[in-house]
PDB file of N, CA and C in Angstrom:
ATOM      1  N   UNK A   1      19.867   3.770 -39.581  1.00  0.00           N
ATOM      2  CA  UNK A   1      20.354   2.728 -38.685  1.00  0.00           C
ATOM      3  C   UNK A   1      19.821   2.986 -37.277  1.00  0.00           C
ATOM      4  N   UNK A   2      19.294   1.607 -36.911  1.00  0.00           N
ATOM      5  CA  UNK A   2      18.887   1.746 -35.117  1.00  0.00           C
ATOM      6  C   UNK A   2      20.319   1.770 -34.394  1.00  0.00           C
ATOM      7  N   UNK A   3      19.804   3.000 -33.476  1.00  0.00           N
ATOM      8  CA  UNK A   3      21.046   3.020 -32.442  1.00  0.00           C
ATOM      9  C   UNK A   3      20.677   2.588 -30.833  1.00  0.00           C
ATOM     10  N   UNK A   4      21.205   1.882 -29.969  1.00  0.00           N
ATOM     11  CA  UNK A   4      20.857   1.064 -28.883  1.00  0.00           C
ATOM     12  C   UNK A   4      22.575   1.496 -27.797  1.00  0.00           C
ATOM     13  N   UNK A   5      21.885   2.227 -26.917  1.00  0.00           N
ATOM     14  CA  UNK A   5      23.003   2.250 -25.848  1.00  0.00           C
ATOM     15  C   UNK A   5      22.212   1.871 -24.914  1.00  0.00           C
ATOM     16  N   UNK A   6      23.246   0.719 -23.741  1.00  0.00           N
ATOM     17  CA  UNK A   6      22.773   0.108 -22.661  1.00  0.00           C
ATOM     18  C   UNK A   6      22.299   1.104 -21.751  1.00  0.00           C
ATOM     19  N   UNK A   7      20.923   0.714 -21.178  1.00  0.00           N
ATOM     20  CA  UNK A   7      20.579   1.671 -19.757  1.00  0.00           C
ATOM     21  C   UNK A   7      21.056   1.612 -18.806  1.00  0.00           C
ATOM     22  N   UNK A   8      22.287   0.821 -18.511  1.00  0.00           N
ATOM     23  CA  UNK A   8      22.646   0.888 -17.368  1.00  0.00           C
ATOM     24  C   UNK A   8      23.842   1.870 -17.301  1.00  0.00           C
ATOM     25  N   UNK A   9      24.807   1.014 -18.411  1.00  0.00           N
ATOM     26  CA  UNK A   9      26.205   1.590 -18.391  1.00  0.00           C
ATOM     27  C   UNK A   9      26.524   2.521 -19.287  1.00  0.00           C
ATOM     28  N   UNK A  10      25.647   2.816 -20.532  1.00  0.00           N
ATOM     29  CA  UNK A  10      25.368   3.711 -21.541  1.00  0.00           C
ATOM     30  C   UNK A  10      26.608   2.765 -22.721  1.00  0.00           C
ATOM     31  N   UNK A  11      26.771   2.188 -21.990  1.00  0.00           N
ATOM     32  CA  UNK A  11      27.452   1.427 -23.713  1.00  0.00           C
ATOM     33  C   UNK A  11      26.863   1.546 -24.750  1.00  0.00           C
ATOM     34  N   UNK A  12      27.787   1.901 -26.007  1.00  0.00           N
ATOM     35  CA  UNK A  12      27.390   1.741 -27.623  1.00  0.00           C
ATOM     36  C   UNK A  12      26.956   0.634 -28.231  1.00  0.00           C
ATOM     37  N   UNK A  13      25.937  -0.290 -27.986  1.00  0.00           N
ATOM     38  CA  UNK A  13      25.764  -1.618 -28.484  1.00  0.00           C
ATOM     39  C   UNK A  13      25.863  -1.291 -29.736  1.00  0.00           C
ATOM     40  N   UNK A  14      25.419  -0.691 -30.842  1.00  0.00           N
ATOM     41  CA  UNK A  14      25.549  -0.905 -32.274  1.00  0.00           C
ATOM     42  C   UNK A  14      26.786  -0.710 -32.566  1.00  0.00           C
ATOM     43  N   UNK A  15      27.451   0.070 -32.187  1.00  0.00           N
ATOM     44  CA  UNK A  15      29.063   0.187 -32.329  1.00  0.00           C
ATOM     45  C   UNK A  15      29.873  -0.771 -32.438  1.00  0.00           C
ATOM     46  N   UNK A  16      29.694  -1.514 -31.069  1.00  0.00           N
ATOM     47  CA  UNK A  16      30.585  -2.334 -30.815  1.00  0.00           C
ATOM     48  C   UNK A  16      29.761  -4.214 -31.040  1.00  0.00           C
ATOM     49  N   UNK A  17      28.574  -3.928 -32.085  1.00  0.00           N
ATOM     50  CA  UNK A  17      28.479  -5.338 -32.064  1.00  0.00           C
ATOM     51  C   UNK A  17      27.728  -6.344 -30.897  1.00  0.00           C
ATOM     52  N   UNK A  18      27.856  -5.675 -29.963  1.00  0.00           N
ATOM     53  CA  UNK A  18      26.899  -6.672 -28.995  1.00  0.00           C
ATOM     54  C   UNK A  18      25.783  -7.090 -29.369  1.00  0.00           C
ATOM     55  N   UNK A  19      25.308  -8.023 -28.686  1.00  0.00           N
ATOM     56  CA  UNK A  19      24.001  -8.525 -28.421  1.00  0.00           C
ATOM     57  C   UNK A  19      23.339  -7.650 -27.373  1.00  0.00           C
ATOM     58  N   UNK A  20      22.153  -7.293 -27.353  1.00  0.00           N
ATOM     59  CA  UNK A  20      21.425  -6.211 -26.744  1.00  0.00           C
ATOM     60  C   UNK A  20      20.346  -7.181 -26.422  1.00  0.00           C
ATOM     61  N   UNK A  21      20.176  -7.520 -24.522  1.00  0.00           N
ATOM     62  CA  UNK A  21      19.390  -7.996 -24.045  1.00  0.00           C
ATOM     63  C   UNK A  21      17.748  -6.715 -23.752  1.00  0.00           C
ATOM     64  N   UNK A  22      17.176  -7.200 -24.369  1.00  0.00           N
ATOM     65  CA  UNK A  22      15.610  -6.455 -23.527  1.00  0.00           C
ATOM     66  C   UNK A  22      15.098  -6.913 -22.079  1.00  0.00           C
ATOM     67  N   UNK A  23      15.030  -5.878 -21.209  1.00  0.00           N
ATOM     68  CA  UNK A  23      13.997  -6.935 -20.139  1.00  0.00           C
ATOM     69  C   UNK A  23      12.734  -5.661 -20.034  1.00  0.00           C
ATOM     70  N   UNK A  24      11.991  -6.047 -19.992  1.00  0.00           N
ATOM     71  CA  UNK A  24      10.395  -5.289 -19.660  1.00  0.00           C
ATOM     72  C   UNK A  24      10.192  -5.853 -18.175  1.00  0.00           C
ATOM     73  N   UNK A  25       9.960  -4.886 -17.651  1.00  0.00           N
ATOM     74  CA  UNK A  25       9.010  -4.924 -16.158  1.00  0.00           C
ATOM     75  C   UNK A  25       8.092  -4.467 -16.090  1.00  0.00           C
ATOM     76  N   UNK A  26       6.653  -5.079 -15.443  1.00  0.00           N
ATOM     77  CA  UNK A  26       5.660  -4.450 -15.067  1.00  0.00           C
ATOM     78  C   UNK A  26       4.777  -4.300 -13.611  1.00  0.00           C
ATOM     79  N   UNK A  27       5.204  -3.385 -13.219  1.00  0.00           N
ATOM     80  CA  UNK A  27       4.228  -2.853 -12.381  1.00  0.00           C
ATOM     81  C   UNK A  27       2.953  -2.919 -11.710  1.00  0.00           C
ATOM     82  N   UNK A  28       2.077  -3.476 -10.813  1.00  0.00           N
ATOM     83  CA  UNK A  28       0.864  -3.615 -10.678  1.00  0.00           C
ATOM     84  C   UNK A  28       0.599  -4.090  -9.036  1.00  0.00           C
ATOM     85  N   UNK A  29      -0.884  -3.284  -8.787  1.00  0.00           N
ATOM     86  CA  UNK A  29      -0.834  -3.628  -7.150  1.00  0.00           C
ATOM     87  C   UNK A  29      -1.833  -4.715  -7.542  1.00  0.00           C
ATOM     88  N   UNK A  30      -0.704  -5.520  -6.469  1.00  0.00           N
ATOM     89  CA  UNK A  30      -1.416  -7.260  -6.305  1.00  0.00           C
ATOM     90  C   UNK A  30      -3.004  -7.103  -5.097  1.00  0.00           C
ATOM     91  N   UNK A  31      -3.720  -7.908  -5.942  1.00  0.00           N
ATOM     92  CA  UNK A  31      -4.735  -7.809  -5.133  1.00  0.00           C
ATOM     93  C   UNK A  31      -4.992  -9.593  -5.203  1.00  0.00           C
ATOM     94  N   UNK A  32      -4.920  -9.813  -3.745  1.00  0.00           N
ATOM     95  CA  UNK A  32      -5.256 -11.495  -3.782  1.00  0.00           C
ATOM     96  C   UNK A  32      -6.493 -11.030  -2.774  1.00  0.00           C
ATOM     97  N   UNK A  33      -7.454 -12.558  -3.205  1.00  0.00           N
ATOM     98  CA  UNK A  33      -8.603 -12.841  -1.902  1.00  0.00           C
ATOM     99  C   UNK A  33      -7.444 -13.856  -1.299  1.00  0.00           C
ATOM    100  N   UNK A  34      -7.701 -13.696  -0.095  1.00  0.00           N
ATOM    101  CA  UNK A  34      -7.429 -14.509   1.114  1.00  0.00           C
ATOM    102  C   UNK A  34      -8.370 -16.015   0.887  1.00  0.00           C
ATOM    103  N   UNK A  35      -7.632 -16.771   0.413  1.00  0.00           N
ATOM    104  CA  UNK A  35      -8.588 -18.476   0.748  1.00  0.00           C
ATOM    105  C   UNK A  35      -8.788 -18.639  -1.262  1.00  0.00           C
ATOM    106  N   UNK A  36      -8.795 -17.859  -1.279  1.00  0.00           N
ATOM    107  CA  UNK A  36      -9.099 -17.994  -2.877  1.00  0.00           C
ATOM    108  C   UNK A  36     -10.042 -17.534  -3.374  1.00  0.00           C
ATOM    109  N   UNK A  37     -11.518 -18.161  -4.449  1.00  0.00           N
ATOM    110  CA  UNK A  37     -12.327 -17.296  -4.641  1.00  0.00           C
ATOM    111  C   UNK A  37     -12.956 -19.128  -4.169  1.00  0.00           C
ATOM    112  N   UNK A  38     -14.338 -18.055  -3.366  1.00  0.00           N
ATOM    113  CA  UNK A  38     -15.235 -19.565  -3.353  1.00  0.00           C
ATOM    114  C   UNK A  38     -16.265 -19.139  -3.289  1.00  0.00           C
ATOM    115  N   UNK A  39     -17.365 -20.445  -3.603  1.00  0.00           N
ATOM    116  CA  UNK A  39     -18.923 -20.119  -4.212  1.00  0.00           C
ATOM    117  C   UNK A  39     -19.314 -18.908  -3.867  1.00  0.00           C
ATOM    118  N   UNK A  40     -19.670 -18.374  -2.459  1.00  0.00           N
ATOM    119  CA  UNK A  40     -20.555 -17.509  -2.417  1.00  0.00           C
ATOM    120  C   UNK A  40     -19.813 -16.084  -2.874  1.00  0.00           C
ATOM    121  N   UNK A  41     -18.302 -16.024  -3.395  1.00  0.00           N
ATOM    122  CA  UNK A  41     -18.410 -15.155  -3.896  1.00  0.00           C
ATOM    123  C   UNK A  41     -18.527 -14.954  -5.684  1.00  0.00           C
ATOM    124  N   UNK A  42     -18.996 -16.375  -5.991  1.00  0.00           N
ATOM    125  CA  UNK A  42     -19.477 -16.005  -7.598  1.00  0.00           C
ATOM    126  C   UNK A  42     -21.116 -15.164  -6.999  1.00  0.00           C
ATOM    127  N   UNK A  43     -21.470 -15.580  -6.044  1.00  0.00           N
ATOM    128  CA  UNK A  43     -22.760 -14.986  -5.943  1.00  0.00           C
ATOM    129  C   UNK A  43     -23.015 -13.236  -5.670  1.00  0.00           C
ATOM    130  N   UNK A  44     -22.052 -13.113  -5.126  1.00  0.00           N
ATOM    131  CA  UNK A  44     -21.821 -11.245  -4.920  1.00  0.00           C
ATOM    132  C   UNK A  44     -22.418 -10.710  -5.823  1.00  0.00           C
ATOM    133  N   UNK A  45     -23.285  -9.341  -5.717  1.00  0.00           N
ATOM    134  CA  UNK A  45     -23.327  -8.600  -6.842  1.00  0.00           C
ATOM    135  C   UNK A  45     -21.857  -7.630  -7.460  1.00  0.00           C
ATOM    136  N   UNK A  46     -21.934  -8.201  -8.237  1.00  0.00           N
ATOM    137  CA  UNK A  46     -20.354  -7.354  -9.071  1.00  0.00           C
ATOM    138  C   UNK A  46     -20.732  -5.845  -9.070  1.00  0.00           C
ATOM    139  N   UNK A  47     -21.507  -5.281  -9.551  1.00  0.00           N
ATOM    140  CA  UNK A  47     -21.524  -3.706  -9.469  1.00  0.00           C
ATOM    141  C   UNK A  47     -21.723  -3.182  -7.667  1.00  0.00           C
ATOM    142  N   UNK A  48     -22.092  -3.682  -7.137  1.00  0.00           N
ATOM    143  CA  UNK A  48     -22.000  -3.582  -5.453  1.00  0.00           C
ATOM    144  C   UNK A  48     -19.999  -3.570  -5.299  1.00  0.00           C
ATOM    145  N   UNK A  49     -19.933  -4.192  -5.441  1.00  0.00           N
ATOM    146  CA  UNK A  49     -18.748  -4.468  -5.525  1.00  0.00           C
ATOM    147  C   UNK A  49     -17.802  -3.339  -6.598  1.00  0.00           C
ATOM    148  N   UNK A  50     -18.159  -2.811  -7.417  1.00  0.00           N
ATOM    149  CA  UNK A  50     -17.209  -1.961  -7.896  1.00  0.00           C
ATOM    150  C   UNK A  50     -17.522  -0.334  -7.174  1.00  0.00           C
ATOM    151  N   UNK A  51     -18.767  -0.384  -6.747  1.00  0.00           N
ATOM    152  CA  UNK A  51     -19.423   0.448  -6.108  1.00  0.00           C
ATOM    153  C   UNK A  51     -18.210   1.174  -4.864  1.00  0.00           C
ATOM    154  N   UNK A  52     -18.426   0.038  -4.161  1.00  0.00           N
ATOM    155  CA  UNK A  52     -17.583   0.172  -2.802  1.00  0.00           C
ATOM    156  C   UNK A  52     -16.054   0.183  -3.338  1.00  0.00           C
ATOM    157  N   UNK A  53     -15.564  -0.208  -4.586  1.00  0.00           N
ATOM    158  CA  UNK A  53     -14.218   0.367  -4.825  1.00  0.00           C
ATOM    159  C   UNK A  53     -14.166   1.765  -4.962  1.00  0.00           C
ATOM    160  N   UNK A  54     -15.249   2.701  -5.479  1.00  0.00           N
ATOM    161  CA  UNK A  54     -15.470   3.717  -5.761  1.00  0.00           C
ATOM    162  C   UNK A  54     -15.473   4.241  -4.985  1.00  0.00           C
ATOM    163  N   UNK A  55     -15.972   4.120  -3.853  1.00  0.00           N
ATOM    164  CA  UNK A  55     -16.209   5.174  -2.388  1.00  0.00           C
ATOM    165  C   UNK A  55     -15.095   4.654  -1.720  1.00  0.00           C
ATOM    166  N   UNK A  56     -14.642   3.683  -1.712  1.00  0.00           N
ATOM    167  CA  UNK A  56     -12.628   3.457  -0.795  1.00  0.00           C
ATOM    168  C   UNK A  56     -12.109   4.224  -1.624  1.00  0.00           C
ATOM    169  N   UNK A  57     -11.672   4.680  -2.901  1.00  0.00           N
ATOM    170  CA  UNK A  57     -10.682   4.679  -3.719  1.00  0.00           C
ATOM    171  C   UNK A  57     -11.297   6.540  -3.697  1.00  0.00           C
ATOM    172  N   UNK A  58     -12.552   7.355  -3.237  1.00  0.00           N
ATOM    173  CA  UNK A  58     -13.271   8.340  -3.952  1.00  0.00           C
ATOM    174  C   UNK A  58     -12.128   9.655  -3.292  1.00  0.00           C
ATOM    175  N   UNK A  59     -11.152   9.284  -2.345  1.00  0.00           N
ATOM    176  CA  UNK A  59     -10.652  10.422  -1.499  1.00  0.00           C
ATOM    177  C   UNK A  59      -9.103  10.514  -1.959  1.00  0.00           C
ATOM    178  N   UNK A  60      -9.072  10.004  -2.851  1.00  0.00           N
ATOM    179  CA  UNK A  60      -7.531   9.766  -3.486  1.00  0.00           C
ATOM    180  C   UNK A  60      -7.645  10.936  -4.253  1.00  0.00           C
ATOM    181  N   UNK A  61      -6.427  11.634  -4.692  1.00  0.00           N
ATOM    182  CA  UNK A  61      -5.653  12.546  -5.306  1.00  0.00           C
ATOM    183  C   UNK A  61      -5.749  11.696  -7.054  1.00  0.00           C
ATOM    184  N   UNK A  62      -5.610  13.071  -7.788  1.00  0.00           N
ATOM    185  CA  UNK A  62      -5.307  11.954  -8.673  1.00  0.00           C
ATOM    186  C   UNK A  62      -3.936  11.471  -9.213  1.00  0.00           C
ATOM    187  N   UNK A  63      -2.951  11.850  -8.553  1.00  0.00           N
ATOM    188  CA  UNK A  63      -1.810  11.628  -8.601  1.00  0.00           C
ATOM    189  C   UNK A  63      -1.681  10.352  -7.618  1.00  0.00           C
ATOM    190  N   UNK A  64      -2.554  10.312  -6.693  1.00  0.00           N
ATOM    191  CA  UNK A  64      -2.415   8.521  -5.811  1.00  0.00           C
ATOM    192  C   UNK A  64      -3.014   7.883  -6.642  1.00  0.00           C
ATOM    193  N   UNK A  65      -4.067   8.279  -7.745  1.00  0.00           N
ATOM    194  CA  UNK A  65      -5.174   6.950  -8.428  1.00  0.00           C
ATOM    195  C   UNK A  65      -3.815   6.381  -9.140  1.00  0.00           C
ATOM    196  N   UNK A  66      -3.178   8.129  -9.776  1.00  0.00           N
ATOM    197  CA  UNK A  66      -2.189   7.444 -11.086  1.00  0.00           C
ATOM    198  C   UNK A  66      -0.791   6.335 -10.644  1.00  0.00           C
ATOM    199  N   UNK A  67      -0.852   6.397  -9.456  1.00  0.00           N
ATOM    200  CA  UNK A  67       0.112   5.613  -8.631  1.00  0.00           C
ATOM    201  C   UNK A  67      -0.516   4.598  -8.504  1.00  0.00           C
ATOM    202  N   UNK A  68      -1.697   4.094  -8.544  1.00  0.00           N
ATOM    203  CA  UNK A  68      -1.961   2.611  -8.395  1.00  0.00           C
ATOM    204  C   UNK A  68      -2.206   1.831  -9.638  1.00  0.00           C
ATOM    205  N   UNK A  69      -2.261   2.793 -10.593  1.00  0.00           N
ATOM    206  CA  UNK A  69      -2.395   2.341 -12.067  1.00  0.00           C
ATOM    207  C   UNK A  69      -1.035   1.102 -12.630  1.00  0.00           C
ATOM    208  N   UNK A  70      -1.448  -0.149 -13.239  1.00  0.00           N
ATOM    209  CA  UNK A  70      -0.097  -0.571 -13.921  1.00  0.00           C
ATOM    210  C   UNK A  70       0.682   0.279 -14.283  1.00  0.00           C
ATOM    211  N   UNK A  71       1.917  -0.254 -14.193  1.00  0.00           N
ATOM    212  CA  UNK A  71       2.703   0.834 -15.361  1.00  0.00           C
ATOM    213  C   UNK A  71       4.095  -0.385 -15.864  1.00  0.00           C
ATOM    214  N   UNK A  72       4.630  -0.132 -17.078  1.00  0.00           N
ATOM    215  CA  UNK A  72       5.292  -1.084 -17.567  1.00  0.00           C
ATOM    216  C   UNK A  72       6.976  -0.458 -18.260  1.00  0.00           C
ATOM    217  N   UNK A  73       7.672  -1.000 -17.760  1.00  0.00           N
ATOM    218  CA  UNK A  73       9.542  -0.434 -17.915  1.00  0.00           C
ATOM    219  C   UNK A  73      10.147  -1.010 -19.269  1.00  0.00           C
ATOM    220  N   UNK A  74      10.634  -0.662 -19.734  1.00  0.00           N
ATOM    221  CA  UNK A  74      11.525  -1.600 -20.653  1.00  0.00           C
ATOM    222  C   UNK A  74      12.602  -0.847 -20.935  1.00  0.00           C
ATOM    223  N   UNK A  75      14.004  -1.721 -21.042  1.00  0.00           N
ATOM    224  CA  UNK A  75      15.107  -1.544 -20.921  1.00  0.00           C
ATOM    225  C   UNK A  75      16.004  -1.965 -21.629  1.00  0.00           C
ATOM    226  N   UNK A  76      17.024  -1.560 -22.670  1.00  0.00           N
ATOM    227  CA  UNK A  76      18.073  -2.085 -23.282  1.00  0.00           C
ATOM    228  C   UNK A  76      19.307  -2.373 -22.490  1.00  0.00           C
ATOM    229  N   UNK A  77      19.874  -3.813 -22.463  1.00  0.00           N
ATOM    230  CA  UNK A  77      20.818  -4.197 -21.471  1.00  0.00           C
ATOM    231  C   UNK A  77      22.142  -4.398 -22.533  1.00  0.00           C
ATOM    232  N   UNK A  78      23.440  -3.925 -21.988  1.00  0.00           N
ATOM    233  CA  UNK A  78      24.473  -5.185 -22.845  1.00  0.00           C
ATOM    234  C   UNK A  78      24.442  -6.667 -22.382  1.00  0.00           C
ATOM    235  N   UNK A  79      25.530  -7.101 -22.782  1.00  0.00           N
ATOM    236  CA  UNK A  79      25.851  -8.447 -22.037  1.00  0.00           C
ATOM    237  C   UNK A  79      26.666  -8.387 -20.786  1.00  0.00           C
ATOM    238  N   UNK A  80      27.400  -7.246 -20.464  1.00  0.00           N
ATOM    239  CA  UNK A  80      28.156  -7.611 -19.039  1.00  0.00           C
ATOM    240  C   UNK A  80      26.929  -6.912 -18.223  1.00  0.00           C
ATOM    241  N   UNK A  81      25.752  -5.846 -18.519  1.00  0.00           N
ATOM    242  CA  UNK A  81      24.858  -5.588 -17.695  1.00  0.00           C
ATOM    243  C   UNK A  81      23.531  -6.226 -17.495  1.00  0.00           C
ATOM    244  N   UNK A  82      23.293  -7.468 -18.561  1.00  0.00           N
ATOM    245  CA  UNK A  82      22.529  -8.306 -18.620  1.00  0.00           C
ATOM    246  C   UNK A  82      22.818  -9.140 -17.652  1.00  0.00           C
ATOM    247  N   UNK A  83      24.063 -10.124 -17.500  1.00  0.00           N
ATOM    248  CA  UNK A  83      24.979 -11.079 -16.823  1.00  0.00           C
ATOM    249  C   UNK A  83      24.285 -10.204 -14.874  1.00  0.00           C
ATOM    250  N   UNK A  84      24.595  -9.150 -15.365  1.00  0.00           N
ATOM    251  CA  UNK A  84      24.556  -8.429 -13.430  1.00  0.00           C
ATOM    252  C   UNK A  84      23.056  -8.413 -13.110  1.00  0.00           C
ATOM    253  N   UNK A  85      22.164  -8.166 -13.758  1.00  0.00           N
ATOM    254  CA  UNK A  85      20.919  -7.713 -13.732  1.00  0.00           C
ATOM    255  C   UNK A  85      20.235  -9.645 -13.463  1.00  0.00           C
ATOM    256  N   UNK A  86      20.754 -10.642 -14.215  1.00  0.00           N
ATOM    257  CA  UNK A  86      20.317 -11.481 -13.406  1.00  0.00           C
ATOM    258  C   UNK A  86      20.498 -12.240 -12.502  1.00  0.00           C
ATOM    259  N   UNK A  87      21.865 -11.568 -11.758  1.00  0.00           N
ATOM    260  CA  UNK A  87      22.432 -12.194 -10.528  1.00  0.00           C
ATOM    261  C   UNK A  87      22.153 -11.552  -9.922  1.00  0.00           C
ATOM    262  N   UNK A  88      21.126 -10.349  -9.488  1.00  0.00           N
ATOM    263  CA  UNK A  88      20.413  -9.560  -8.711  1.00  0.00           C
ATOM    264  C   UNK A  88      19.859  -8.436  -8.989  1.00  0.00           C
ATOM    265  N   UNK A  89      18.334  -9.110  -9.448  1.00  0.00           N
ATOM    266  CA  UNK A  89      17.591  -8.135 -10.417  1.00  0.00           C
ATOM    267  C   UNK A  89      16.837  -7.007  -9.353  1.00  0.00           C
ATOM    268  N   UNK A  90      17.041  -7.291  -8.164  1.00  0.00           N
ATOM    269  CA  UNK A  90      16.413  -6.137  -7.416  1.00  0.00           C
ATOM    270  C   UNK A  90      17.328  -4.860  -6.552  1.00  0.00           C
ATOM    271  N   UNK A  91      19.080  -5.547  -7.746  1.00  0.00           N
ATOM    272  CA  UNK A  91      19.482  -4.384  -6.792  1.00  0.00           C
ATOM    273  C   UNK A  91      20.025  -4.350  -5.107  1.00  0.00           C
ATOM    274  N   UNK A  92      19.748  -6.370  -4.295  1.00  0.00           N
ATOM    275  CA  UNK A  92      20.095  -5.824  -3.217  1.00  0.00           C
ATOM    276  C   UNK A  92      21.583  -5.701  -2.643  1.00  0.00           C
ATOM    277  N   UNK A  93      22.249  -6.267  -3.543  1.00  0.00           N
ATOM    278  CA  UNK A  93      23.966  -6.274  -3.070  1.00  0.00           C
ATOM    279  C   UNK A  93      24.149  -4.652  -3.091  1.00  0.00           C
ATOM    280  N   UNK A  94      24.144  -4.071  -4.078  1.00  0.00           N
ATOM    281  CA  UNK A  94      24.250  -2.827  -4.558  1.00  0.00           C
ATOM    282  C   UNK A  94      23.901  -1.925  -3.196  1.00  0.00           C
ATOM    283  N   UNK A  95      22.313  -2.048  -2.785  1.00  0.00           N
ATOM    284  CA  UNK A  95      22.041  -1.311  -1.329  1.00  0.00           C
ATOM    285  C   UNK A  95      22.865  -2.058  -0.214  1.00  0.00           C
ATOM    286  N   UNK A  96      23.338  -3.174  -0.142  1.00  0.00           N
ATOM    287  CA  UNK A  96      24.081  -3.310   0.821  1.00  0.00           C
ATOM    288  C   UNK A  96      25.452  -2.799   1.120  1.00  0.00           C
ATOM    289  N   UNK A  97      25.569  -2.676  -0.122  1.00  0.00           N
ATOM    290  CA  UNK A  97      27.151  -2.073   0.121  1.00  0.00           C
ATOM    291  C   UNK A  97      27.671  -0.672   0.307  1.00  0.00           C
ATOM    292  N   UNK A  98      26.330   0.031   0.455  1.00  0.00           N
ATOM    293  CA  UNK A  98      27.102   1.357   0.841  1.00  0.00           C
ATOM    294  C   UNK A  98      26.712   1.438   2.677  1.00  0.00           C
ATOM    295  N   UNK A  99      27.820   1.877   2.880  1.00  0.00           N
ATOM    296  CA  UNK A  99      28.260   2.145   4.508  1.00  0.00           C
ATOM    297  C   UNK A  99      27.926   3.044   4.879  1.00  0.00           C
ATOM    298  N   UNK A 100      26.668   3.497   5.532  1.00  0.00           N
ATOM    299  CA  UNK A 100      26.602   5.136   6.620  1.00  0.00           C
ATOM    300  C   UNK A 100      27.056   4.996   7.727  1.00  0.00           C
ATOM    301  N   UNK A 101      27.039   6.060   8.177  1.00  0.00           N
ATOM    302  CA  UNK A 101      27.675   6.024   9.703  1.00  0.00           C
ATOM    303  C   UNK A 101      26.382   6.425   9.968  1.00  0.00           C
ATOM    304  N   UNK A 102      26.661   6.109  11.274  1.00  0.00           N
ATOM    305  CA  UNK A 102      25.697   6.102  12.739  1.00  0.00           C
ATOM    306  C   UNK A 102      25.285   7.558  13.283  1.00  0.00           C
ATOM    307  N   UNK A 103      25.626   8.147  12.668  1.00  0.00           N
ATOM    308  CA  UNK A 103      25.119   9.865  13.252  1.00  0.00           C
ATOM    309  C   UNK A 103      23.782   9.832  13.741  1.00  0.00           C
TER     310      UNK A 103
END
């Protein structure tokens, strides 16, 4: 038998019968052109161009390359942590509500 406890709250979903929401997230640094892509850059040479990624990118660690790499999450939810996760999937009520003091 598959066993499924929620990642959030560690609930027993097979136990107790729930429905077990999945959500997958993925990871990735956005790279936009500015204006879009237009003619003269179908004309670029493409290996010129991967070239000069090579010599920007040549002074990185490889623990910074592995940091710019996709990377992809997936998560078993219940239903009362499903319900929360899409009334604020980034978490910001949660950071708002804790109080520091001013020290």
């Amino acid at each position: 038998m598959v066993h499924f406890t929620c990642d959030l709250c560690g609930k027993d979903m097979a136990a107790s019968g729930d429905v077990r929401f999945v959500v997958k997230v993925e990871v990735s640094q956005g790279i936009d052109s500015p204006g879009g892509v237009r003619e003269a850059d179908l004309d670029d040479d493409a290996m010129e161009a991967v070239a000069d990624l090579i010599r920007r990118d040549e002074h990185l660690s490889s623990d910074e390359i592995a940091a710019l790499a996709p990377r992809g999450f997936r998560f078993d939810l219940c239903a009362d942590c499903h319900a929360k996760f899409l009334r604020d999937p980034l978490g910001r009520e949660v950071a708002r509500s804790f109080d520091f003091s001013q020290n």
